[in-house]
C-alpha atoms as a PDB file:
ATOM      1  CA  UNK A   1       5.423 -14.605 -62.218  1.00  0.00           C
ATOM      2  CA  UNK A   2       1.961 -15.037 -61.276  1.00  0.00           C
ATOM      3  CA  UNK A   3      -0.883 -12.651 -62.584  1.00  0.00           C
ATOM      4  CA  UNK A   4      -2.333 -10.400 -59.793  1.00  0.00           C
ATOM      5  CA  UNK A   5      -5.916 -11.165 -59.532  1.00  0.00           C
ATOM      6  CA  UNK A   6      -8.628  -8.320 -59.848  1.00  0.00           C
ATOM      7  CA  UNK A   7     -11.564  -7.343 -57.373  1.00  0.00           C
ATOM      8  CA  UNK A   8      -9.612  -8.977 -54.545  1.00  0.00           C
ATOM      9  CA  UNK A   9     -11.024  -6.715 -51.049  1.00  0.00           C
ATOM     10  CA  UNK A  10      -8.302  -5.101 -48.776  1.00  0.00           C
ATOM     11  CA  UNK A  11      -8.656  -7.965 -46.240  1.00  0.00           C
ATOM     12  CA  UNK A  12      -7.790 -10.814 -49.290  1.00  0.00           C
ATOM     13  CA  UNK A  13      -5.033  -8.981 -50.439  1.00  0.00           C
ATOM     14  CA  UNK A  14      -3.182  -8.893 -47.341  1.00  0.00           C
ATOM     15  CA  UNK A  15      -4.120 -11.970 -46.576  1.00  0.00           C
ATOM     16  CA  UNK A  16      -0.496 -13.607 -46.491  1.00  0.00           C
ATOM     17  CA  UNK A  17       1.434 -10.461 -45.952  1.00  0.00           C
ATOM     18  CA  UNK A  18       3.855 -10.577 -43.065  1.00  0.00           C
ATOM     19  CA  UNK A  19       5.557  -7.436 -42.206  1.00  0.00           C
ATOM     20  CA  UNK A  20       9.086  -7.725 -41.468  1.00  0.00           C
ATOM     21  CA  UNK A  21      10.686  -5.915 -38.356  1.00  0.00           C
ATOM     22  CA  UNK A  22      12.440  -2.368 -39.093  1.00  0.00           C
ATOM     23  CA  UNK A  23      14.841  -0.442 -36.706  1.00  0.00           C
ATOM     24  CA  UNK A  24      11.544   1.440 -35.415  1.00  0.00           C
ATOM     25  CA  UNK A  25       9.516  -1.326 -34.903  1.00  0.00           C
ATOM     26  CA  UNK A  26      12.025  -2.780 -32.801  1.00  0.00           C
ATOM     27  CA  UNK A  27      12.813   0.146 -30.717  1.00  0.00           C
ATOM     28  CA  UNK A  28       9.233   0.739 -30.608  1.00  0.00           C
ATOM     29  CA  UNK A  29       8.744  -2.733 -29.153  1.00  0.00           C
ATOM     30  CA  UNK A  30      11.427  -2.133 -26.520  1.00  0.00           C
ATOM     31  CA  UNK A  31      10.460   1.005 -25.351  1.00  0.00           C
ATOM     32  CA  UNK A  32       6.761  -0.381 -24.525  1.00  0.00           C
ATOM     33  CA  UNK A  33       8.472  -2.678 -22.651  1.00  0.00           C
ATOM     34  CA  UNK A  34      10.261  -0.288 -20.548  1.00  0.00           C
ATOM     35  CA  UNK A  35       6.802   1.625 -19.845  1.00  0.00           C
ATOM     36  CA  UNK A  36       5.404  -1.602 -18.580  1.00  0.00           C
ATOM     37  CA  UNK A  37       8.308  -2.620 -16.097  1.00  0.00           C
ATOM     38  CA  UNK A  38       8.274   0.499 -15.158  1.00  0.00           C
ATOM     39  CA  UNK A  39       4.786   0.856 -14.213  1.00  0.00           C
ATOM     40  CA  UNK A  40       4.858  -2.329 -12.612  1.00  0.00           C
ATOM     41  CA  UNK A  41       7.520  -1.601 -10.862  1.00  0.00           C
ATOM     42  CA  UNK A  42       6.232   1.573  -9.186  1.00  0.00           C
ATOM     43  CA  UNK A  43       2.930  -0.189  -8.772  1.00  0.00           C
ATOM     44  CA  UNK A  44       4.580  -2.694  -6.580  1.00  0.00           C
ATOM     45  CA  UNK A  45       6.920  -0.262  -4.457  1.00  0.00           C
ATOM     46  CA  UNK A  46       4.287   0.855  -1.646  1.00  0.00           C
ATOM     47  CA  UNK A  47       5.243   4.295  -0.377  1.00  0.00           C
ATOM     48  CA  UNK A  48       5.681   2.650   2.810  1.00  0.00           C
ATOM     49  CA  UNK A  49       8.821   1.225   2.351  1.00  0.00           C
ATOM     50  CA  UNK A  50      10.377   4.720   2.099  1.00  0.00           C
ATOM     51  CA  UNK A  51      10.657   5.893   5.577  1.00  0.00           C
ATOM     52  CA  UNK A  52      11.167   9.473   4.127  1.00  0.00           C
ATOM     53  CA  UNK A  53       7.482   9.925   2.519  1.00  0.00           C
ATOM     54  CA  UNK A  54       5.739   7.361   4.337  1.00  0.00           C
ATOM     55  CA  UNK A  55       3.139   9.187   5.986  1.00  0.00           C
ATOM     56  CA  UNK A  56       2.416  11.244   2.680  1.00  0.00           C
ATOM     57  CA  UNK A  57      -0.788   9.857   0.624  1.00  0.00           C
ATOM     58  CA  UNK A  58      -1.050   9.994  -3.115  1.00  0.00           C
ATOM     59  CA  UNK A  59      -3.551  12.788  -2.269  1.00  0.00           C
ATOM     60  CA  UNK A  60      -1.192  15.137  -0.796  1.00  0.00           C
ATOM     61  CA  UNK A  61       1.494  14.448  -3.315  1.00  0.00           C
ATOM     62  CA  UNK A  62      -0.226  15.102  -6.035  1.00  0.00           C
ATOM     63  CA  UNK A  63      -1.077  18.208  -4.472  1.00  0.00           C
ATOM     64  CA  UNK A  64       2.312  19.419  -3.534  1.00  0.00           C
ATOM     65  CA  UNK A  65       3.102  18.476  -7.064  1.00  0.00           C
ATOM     66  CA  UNK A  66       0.548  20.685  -8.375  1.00  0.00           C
ATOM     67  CA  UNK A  67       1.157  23.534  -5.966  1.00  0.00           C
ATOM     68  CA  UNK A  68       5.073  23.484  -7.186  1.00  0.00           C
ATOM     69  CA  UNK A  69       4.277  23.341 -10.673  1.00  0.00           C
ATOM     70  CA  UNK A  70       1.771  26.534 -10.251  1.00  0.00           C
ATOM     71  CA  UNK A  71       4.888  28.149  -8.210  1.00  0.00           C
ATOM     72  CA  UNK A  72       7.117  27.291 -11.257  1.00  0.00           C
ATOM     73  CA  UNK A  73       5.079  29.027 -13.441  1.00  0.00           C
ATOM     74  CA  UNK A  74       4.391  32.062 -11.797  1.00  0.00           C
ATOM     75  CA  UNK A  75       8.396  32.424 -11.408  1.00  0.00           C
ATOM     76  CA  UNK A  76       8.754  32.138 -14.790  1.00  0.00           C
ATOM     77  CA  UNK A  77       6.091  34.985 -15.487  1.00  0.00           C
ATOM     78  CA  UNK A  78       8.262  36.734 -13.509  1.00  0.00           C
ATOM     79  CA  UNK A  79      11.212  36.239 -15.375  1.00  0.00           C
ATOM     80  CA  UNK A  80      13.271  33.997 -12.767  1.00  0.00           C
ATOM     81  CA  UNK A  81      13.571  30.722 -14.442  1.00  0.00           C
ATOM     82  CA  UNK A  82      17.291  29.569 -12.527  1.00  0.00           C
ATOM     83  CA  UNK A  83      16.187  28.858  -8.500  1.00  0.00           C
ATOM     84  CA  UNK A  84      16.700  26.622  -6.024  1.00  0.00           C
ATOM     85  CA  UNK A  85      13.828  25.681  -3.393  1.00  0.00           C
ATOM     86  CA  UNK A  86      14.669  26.412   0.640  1.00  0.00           C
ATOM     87  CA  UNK A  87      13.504  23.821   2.794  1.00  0.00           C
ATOM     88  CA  UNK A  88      12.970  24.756   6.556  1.00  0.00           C
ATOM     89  CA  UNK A  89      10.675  24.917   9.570  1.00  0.00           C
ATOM     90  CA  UNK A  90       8.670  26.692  11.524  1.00  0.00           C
ATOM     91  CA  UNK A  91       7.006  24.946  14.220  1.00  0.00           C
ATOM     92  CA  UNK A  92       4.856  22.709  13.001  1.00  0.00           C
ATOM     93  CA  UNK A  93       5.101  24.084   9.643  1.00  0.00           C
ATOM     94  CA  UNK A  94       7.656  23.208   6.791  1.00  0.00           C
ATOM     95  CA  UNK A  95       8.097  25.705   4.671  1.00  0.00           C
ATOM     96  CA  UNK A  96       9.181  25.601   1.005  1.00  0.00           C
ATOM     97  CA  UNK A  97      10.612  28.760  -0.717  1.00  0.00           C
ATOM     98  CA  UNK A  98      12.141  29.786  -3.690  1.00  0.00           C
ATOM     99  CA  UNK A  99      15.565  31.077  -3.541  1.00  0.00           C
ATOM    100  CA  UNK A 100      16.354  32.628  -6.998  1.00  0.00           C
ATOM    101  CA  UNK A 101      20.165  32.079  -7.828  1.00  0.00           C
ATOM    102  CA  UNK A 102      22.234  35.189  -8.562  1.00  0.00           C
ATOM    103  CA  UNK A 103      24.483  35.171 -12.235  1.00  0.00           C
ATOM    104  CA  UNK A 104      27.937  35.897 -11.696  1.00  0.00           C
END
């Protein structure tokens, strides 16, 4: 065995060091993977191609988003955390509204 040498700096002492895959690493690895398909793959699908939210920009869902999320909360200051949302309209309105299910 060789003798360690002294006043080597951080750098020189890992010089040749090659760190050898673990479990986490790996999954690690794969799961970075996943987040970059994807992200490509929703950066490639134009809303367009869904007939159903075609017309809606990235504006307006990110505001309905944000609107439901408020509307979440507020329920739950309320105490009713188990709804479902009602989806009709009225004229030219559509109107969402929460519909709080009753425990049997």
């Amino acid at each position: 065995m060789s003798k360690i040498p002294k006043n080597l700096s951080d750098k020189d002492m890992l010089k040749n060091f090659v760190e050898e895959p673990t479990l986490e690493s790996m999954f690690m690895e794969a799961g970075e993977k996943m987040e970059k398909k994807a992200a490509k793959r929703a950066a490639d699908e134009h809303p367009g191609k869904d007939i159903r939210i075609a017309y809606l920009t990235q504006d307006v869902i990110d505001k309905i988003g944000k609107l439901l999320l408020e509307l979440k909360v507020d329920l739950y200051k309320e105490g009713i955390v188990d709804y479902r949302m009602n989806v009709h309209r009225e004229g030219n309105n559509i109107i969402l509204s929460p519909v709080e299910h009753k425990n049997k």
